[in-house]
N, C-alpha and C. Protein backbone atom coordinates (compact mmCIF):
# COMPACT_ATOMS: atom_id res chain seq x y z
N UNK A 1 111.37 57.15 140.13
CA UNK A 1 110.26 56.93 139.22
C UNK A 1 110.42 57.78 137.97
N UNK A 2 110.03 57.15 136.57
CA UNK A 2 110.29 58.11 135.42
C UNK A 2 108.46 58.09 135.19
N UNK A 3 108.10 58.96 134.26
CA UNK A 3 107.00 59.19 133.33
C UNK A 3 107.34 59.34 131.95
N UNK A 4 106.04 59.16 131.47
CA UNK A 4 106.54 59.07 129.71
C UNK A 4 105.59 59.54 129.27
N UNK A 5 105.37 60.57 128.16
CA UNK A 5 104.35 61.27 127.59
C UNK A 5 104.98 60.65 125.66
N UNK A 6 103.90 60.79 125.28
CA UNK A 6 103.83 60.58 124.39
C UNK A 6 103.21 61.24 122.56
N UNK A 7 103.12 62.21 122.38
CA UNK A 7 102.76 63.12 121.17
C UNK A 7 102.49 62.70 119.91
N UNK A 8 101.50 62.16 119.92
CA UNK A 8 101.36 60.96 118.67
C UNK A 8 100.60 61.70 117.18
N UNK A 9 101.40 62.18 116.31
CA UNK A 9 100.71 62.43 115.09
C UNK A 9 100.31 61.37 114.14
N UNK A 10 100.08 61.94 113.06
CA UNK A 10 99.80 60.95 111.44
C UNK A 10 101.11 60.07 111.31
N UNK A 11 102.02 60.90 111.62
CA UNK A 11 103.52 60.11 110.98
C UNK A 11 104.73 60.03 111.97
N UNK A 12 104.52 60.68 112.85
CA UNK A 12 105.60 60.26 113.63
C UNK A 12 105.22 60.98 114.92
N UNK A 13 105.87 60.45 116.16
CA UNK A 13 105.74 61.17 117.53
C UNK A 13 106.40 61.21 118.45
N UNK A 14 106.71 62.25 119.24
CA UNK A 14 108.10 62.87 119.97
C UNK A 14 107.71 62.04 121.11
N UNK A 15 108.42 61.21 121.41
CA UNK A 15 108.65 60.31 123.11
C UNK A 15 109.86 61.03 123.85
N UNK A 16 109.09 61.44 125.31
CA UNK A 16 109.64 61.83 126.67
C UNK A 16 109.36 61.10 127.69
N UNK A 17 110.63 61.24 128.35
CA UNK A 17 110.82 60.51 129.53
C UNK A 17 111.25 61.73 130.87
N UNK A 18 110.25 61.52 131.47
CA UNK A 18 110.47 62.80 132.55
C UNK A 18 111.41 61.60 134.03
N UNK A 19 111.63 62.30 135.02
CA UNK A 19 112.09 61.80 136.02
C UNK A 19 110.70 62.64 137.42
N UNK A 20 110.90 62.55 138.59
CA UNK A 20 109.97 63.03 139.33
C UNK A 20 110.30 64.41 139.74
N UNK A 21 111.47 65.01 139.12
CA UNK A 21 111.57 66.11 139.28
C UNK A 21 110.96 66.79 138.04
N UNK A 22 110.33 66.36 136.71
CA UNK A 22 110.06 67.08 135.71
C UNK A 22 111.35 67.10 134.78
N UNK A 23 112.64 66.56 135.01
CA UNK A 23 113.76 67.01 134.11
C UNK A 23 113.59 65.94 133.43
N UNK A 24 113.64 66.20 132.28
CA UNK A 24 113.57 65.82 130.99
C UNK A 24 114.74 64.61 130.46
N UNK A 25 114.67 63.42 130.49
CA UNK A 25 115.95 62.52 130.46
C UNK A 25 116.01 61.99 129.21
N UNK A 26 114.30 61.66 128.58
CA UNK A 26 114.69 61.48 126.61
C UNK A 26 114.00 62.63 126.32
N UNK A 27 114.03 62.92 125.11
CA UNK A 27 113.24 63.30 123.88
C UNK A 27 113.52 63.28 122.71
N UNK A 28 112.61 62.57 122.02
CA UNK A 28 113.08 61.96 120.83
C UNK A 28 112.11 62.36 119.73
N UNK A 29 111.85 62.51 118.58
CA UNK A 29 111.12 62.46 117.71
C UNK A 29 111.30 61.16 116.72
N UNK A 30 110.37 60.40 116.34
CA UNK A 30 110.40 58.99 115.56
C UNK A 30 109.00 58.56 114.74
N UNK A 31 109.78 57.82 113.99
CA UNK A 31 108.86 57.50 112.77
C UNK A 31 107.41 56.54 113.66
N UNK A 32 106.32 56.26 113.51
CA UNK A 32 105.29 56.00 114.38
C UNK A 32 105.72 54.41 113.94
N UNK A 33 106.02 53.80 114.63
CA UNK A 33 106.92 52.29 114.09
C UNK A 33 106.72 52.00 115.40
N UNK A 34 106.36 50.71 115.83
CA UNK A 34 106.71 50.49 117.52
C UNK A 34 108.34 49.93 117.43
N UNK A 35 108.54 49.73 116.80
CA UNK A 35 110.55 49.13 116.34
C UNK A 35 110.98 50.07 116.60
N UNK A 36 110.71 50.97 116.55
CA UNK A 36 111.63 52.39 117.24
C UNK A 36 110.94 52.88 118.13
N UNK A 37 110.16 53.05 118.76
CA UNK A 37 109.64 53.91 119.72
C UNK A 37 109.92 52.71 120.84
N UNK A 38 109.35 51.54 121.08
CA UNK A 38 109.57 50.30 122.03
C UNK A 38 111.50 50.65 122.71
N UNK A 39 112.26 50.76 121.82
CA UNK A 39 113.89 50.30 122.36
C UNK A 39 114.29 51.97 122.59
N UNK A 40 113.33 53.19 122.69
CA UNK A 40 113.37 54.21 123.86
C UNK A 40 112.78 54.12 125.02
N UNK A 41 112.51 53.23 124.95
CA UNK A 41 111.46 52.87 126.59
C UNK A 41 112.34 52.31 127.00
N UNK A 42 112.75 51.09 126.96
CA UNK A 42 113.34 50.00 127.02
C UNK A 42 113.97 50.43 128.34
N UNK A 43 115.38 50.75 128.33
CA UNK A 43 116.29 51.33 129.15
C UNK A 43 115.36 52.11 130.67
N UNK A 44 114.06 52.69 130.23
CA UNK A 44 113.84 53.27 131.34
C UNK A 44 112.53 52.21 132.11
N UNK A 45 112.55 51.18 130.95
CA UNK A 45 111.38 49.77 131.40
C UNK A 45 111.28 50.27 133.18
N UNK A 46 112.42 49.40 133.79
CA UNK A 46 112.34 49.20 135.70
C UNK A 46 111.82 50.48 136.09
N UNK A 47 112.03 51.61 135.98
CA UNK A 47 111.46 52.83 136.50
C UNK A 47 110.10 54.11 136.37
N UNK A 48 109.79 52.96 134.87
CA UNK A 48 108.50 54.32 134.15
C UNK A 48 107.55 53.38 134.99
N UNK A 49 106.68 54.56 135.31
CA UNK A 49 105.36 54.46 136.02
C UNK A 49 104.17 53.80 134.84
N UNK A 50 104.72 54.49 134.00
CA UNK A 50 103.62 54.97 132.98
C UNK A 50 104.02 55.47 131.60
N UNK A 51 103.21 54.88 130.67
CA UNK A 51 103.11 55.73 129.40
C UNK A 51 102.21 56.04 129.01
N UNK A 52 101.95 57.77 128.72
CA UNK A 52 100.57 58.28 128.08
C UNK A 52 100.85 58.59 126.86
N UNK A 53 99.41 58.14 126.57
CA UNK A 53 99.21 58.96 124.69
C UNK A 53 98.37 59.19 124.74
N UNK A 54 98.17 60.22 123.85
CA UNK A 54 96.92 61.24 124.20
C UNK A 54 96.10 60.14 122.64
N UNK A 55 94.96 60.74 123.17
CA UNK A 55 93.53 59.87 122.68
C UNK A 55 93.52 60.60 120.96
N UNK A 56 94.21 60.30 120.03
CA UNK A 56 93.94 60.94 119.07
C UNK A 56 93.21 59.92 118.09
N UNK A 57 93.39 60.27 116.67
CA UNK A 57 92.28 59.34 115.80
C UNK A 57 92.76 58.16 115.27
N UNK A 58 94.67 57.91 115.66
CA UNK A 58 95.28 57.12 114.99
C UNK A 58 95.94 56.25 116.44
N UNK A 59 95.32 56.28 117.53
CA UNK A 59 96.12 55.83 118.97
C UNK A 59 96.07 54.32 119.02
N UNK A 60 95.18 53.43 117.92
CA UNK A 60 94.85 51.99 118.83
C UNK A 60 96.06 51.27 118.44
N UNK A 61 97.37 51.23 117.56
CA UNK A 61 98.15 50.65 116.68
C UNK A 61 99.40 50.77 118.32
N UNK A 62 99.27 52.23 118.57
CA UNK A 62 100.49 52.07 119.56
C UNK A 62 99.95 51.79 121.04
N UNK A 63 99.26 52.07 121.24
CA UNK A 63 98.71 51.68 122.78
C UNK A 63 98.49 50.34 122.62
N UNK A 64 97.93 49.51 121.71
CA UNK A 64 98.27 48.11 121.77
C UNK A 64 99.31 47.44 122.08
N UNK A 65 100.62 48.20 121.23
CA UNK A 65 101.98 47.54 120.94
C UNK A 65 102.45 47.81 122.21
N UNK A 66 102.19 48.87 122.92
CA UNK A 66 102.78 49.19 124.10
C UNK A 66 102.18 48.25 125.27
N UNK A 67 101.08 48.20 125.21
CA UNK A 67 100.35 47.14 126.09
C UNK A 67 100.99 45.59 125.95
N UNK A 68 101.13 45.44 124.67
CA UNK A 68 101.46 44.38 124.65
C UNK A 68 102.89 44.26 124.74
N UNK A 69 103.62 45.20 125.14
CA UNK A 69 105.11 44.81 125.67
C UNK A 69 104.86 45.14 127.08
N UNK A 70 104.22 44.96 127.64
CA UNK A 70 104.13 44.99 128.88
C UNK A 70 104.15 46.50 129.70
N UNK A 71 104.12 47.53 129.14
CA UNK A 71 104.17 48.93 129.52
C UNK A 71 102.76 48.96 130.13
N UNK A 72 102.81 49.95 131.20
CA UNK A 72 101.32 50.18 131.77
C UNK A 72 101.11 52.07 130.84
N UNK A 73 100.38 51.59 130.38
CA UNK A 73 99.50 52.62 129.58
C UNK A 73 98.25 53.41 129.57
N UNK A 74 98.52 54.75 129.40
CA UNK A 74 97.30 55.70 130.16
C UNK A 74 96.73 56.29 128.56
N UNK A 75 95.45 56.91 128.49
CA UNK A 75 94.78 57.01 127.24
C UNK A 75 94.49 58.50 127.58
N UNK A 76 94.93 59.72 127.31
CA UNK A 76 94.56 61.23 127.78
C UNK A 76 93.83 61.48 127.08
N UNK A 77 92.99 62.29 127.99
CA UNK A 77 91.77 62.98 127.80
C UNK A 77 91.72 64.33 126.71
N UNK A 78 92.23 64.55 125.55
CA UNK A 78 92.90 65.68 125.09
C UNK A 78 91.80 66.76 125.14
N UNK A 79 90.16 66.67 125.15
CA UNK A 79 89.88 67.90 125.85
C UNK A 79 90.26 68.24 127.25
N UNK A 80 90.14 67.59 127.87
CA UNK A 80 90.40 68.05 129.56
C UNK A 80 91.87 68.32 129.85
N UNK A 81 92.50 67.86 128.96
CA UNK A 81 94.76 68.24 129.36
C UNK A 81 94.89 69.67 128.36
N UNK A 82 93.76 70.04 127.97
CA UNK A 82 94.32 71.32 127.27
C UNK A 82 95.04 72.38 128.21
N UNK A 83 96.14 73.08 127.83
CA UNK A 83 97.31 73.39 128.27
C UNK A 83 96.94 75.22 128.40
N UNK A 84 97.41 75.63 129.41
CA UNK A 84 96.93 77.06 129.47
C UNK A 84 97.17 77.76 127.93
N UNK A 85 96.34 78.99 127.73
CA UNK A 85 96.04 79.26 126.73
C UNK A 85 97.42 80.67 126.77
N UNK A 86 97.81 81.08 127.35
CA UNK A 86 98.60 81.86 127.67
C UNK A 86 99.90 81.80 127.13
N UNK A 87 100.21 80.90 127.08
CA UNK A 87 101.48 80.30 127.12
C UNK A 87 101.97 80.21 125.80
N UNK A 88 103.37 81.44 126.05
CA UNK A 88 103.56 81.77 124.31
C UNK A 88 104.51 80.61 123.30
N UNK A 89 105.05 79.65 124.34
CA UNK A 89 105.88 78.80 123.43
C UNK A 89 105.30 77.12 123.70
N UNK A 90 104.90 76.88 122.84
CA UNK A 90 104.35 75.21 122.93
C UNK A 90 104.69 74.47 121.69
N UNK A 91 105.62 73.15 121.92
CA UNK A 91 105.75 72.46 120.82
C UNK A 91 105.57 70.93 120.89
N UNK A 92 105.95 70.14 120.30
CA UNK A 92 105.19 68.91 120.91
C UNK A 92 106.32 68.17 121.88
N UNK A 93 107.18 68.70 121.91
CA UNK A 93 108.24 67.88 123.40
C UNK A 93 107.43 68.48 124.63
N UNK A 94 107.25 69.76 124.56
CA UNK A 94 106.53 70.54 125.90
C UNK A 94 105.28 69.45 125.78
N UNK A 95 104.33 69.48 124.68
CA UNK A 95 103.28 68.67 125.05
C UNK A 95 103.50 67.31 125.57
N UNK A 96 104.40 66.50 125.08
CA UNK A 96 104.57 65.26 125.65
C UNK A 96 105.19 65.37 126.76
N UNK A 97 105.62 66.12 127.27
CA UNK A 97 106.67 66.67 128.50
C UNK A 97 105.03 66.88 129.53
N UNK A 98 104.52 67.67 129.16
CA UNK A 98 103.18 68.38 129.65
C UNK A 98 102.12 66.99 130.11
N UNK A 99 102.23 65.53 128.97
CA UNK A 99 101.17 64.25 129.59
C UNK A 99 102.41 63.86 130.28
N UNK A 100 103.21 64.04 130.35
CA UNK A 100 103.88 63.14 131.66
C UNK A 100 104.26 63.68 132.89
N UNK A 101 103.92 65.05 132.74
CA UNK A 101 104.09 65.95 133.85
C UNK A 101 102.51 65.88 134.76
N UNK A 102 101.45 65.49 134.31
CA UNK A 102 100.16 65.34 134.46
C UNK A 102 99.86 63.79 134.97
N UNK A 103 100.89 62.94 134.41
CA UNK A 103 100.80 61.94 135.26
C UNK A 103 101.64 61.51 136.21
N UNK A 104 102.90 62.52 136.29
CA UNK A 104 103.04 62.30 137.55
C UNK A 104 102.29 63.21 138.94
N UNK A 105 102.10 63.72 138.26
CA UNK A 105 101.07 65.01 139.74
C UNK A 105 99.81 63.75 140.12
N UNK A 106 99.28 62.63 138.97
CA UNK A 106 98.10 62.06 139.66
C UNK A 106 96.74 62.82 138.91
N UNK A 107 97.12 63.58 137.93
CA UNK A 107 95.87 64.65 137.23
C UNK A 107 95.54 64.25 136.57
N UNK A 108 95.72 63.16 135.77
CA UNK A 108 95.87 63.76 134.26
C UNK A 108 94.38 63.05 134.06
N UNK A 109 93.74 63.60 133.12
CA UNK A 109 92.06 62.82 132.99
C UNK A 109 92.36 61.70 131.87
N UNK A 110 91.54 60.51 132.29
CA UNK A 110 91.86 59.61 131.40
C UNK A 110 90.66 59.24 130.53
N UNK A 111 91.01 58.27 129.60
CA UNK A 111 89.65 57.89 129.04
C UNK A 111 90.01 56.32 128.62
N UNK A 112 88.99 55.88 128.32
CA UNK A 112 88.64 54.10 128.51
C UNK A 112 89.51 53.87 127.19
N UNK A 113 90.16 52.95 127.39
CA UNK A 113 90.71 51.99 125.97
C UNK A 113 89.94 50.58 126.33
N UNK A 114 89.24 51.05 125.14
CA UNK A 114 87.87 49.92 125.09
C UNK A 114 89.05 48.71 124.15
N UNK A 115 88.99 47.03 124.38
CA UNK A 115 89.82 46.47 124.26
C UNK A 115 89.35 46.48 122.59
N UNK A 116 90.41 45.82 121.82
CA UNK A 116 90.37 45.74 120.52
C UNK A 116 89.09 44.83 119.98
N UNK A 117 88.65 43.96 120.39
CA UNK A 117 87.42 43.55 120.03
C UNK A 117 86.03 44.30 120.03
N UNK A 118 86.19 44.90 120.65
CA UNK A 118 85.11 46.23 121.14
C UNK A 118 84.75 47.12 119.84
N UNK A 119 86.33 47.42 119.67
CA UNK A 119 86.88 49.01 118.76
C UNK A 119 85.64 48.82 117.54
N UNK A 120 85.71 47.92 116.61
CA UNK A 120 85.07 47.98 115.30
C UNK A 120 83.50 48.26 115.81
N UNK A 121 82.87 47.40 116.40
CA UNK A 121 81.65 48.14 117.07
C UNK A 121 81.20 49.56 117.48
N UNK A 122 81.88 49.72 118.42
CA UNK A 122 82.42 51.26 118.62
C UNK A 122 82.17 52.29 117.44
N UNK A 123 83.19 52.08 116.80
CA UNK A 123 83.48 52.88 115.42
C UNK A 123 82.40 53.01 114.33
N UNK A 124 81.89 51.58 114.30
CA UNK A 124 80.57 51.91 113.49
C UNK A 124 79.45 52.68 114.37
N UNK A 125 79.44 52.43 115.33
CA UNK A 125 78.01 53.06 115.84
C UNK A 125 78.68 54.48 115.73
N UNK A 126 79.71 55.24 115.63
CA UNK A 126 80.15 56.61 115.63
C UNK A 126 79.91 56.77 114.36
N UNK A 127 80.42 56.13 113.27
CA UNK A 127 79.79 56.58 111.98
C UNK A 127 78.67 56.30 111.18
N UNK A 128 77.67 55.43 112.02
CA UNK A 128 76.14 56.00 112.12
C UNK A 128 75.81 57.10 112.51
N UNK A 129 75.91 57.14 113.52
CA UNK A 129 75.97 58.84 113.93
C UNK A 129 76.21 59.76 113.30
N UNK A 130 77.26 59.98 112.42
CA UNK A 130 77.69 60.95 111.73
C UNK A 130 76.76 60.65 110.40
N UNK A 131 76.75 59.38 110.02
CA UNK A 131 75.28 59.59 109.06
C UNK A 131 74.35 59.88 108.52
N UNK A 132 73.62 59.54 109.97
CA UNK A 132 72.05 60.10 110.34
C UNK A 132 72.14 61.72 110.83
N UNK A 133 73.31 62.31 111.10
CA UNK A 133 73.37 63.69 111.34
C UNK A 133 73.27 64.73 110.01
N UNK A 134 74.48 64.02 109.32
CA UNK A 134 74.95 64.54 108.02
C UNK A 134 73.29 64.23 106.87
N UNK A 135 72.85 63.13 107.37
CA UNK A 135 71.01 63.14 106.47
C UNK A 135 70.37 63.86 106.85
N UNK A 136 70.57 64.33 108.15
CA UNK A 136 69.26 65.23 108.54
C UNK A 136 69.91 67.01 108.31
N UNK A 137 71.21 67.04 108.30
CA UNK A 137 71.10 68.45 107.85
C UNK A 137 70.98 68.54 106.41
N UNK A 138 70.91 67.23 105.35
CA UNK A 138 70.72 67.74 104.29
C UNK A 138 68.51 67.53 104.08
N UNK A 139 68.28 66.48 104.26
CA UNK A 139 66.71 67.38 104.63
C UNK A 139 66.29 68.57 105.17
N UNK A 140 67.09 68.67 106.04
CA UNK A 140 66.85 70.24 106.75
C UNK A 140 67.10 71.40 105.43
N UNK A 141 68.57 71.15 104.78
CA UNK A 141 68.75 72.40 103.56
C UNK A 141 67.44 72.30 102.49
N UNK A 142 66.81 71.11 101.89
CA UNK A 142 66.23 70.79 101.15
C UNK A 142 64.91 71.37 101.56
N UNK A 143 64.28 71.16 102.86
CA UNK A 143 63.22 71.81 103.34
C UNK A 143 63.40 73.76 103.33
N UNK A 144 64.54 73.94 103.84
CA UNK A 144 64.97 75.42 103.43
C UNK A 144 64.98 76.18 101.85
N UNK A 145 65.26 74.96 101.27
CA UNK A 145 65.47 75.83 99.78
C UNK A 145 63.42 75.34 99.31
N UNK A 146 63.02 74.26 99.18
CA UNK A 146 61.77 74.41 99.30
C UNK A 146 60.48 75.99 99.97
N UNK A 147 61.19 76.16 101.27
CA UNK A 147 60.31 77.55 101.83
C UNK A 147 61.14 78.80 101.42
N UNK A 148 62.31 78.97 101.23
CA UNK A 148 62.40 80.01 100.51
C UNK A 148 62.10 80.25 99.05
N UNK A 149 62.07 79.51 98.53
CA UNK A 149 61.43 79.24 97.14
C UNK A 149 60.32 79.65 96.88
N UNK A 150 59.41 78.73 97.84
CA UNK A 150 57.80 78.90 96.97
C UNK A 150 56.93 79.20 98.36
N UNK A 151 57.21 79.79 99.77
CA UNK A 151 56.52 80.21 100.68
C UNK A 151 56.18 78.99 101.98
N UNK A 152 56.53 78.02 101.73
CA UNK A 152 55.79 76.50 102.27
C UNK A 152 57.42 75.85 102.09
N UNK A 153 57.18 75.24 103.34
CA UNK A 153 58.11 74.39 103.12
C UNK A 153 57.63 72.48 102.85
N UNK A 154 58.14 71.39 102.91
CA UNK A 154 58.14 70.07 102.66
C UNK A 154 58.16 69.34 103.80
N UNK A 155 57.54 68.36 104.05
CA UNK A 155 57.74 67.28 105.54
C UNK A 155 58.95 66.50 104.44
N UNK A 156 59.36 65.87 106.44
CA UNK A 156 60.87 64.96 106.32
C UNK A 156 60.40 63.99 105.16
N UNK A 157 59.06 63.37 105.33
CA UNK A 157 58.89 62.11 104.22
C UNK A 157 59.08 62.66 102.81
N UNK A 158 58.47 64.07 102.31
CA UNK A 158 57.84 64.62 101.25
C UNK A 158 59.61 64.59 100.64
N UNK A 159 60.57 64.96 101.76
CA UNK A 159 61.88 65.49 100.95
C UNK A 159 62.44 63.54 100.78
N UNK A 160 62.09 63.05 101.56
CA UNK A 160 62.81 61.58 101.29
C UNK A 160 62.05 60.99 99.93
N UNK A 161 61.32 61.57 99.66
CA UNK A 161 60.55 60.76 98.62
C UNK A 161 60.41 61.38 97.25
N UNK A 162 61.31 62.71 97.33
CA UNK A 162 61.59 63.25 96.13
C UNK A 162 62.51 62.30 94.87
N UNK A 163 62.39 62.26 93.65
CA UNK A 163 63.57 61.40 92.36
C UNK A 163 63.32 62.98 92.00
N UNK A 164 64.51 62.55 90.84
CA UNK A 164 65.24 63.43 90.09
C UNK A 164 63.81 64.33 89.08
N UNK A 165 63.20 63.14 88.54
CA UNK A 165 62.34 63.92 88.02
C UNK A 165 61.28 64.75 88.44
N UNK A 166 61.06 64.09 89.95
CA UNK A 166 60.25 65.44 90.78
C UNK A 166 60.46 66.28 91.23
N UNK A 167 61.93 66.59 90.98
CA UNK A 167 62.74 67.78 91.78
C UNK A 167 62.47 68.63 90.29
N UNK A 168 62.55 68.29 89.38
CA UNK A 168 62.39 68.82 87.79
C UNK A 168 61.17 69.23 87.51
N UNK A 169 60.12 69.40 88.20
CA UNK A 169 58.68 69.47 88.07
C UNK A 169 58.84 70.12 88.77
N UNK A 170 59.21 70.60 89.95
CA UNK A 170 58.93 71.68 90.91
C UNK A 170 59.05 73.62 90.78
N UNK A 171 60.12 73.47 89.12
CA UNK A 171 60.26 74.99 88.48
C UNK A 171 61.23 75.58 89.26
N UNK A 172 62.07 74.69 90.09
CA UNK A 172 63.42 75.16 90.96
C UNK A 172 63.93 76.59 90.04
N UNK A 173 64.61 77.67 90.53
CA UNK A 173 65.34 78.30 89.61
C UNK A 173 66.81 77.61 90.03
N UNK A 174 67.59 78.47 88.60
CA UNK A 174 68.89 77.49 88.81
C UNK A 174 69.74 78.22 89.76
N UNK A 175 69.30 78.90 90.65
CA UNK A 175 70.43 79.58 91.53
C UNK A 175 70.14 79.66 92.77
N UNK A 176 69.53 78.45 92.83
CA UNK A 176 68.58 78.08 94.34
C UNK A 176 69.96 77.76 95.48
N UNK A 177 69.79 78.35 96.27
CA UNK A 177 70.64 77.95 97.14
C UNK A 177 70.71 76.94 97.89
N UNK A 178 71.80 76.00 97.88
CA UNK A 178 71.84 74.70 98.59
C UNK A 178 72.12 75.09 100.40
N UNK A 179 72.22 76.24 101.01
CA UNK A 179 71.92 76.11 102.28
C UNK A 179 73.57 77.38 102.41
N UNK A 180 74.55 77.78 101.35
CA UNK A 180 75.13 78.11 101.65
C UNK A 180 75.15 79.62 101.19
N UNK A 181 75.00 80.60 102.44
CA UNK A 181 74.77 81.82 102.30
C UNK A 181 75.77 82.45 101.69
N UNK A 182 77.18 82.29 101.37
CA UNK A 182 78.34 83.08 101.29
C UNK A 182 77.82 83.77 100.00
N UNK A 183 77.40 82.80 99.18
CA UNK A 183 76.88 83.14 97.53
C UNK A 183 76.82 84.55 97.28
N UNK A 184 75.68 85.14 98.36
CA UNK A 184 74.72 86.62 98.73
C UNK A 184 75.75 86.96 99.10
N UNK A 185 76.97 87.36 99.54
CA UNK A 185 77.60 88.39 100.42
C UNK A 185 77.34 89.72 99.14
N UNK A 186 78.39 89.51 97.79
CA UNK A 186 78.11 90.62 97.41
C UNK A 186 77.01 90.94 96.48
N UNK A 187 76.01 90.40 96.58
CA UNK A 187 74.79 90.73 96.04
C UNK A 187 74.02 92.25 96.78
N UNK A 188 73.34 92.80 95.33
CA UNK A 188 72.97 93.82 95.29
C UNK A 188 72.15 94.15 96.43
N UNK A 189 72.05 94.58 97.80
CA UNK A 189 70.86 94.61 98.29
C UNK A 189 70.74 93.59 99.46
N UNK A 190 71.96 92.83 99.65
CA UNK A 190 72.40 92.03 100.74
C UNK A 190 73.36 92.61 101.97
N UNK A 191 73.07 92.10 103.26
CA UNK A 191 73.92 93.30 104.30
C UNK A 191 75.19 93.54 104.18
N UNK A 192 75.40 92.52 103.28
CA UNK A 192 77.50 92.88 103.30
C UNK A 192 77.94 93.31 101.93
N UNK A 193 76.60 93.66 101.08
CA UNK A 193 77.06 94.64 100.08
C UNK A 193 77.18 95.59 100.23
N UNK A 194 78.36 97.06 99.35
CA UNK A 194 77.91 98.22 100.01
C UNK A 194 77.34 99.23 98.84
């Protein structure tokens, strides 16, 4: 039986082929192309158990291509395979060495490859999320620079319903802070002045 780990960056990613002893039979580094990464498998097709790639932000292009050549394909969990912290030499053959060493023990934590029709759904409801997060910490700063300002702070509606010219009526000074403290470090009379 072989295993195959997989190290998938922005631009290219190191493919290993372990055996069941852990010895190492490819390692390759390659341009993220399935035309080259596909005809390193190839040869070990009859014997790999498995190919993992770890769950990163760019994974659906090759776990497809791989799926769709018929490879059985695992999706890693990259919080849960984090690798002892100890360990003074790590590079990405050890890491791809490391998901295929995890799937052959039977460990390795997986996560769902939701099929490609799914994905765009998916993805938007994640960057709603990040939306409505990223709106509410900026009401939140806006309500902050409001109560440090003038003693009182603003309701969520009061800050949604501010225009330009009512922010101009309010006698803002111009060195109001938008929420970011670093400004004060060396100010006169601040804790990290001396």
């Amino acid at each position: 039986m072989k295993f195959c780990g997989i190290d998938l960056h922005s631009n290219n990613s190191v493919v290993v082929v372990t055996d069941e002893t852990d010895q190492i039979l490819l390692s390759r580094r390659c341009p993220n192309e399935l035309t080259k990464i596909l005809p390193l498998l190839e040869p070990h097709r009859a014997e790999l158990l498995g190919v993992v790639v770890e769950s990163t932000y760019n994974w659906y292009w090759l776990v497809d291509g791989l799926k769709a050549a018929g490879f059985e394909v695992k999706l890693a969990n990259p919080v849960a395979t984090q690798r002892y912290n100890g360990l003074k030499h790590s590079d990405d053959k050890d890491d791809a060495a490391f998901l295929a060493h995890l799937l052959r023990l039977g460990i390795l934590p997986t996560g769902y490859i939701h099929p490609p029709q799914e994905r765009a759904l998916r993805d938007l409801a994640r960057k709603r999320i990040q939306l409505v997060r990223s709106r509410t910490q900026h009401i939140l700063a806006v309500e902050n620079i409001m109560a440090r300002q003038f003693g009182h702070g603003m309701s969520c509606n009061e800050v949604k319903g501010l225009s330009a010219t009512s922010v101009d009526r309010l006698g803002l000074t111009t060195d109001c802070s938008s929420g970011d403290e670093s400004q004060y470090r060396d100010h006169p009379g601040s804790a990290g002045s001396d």
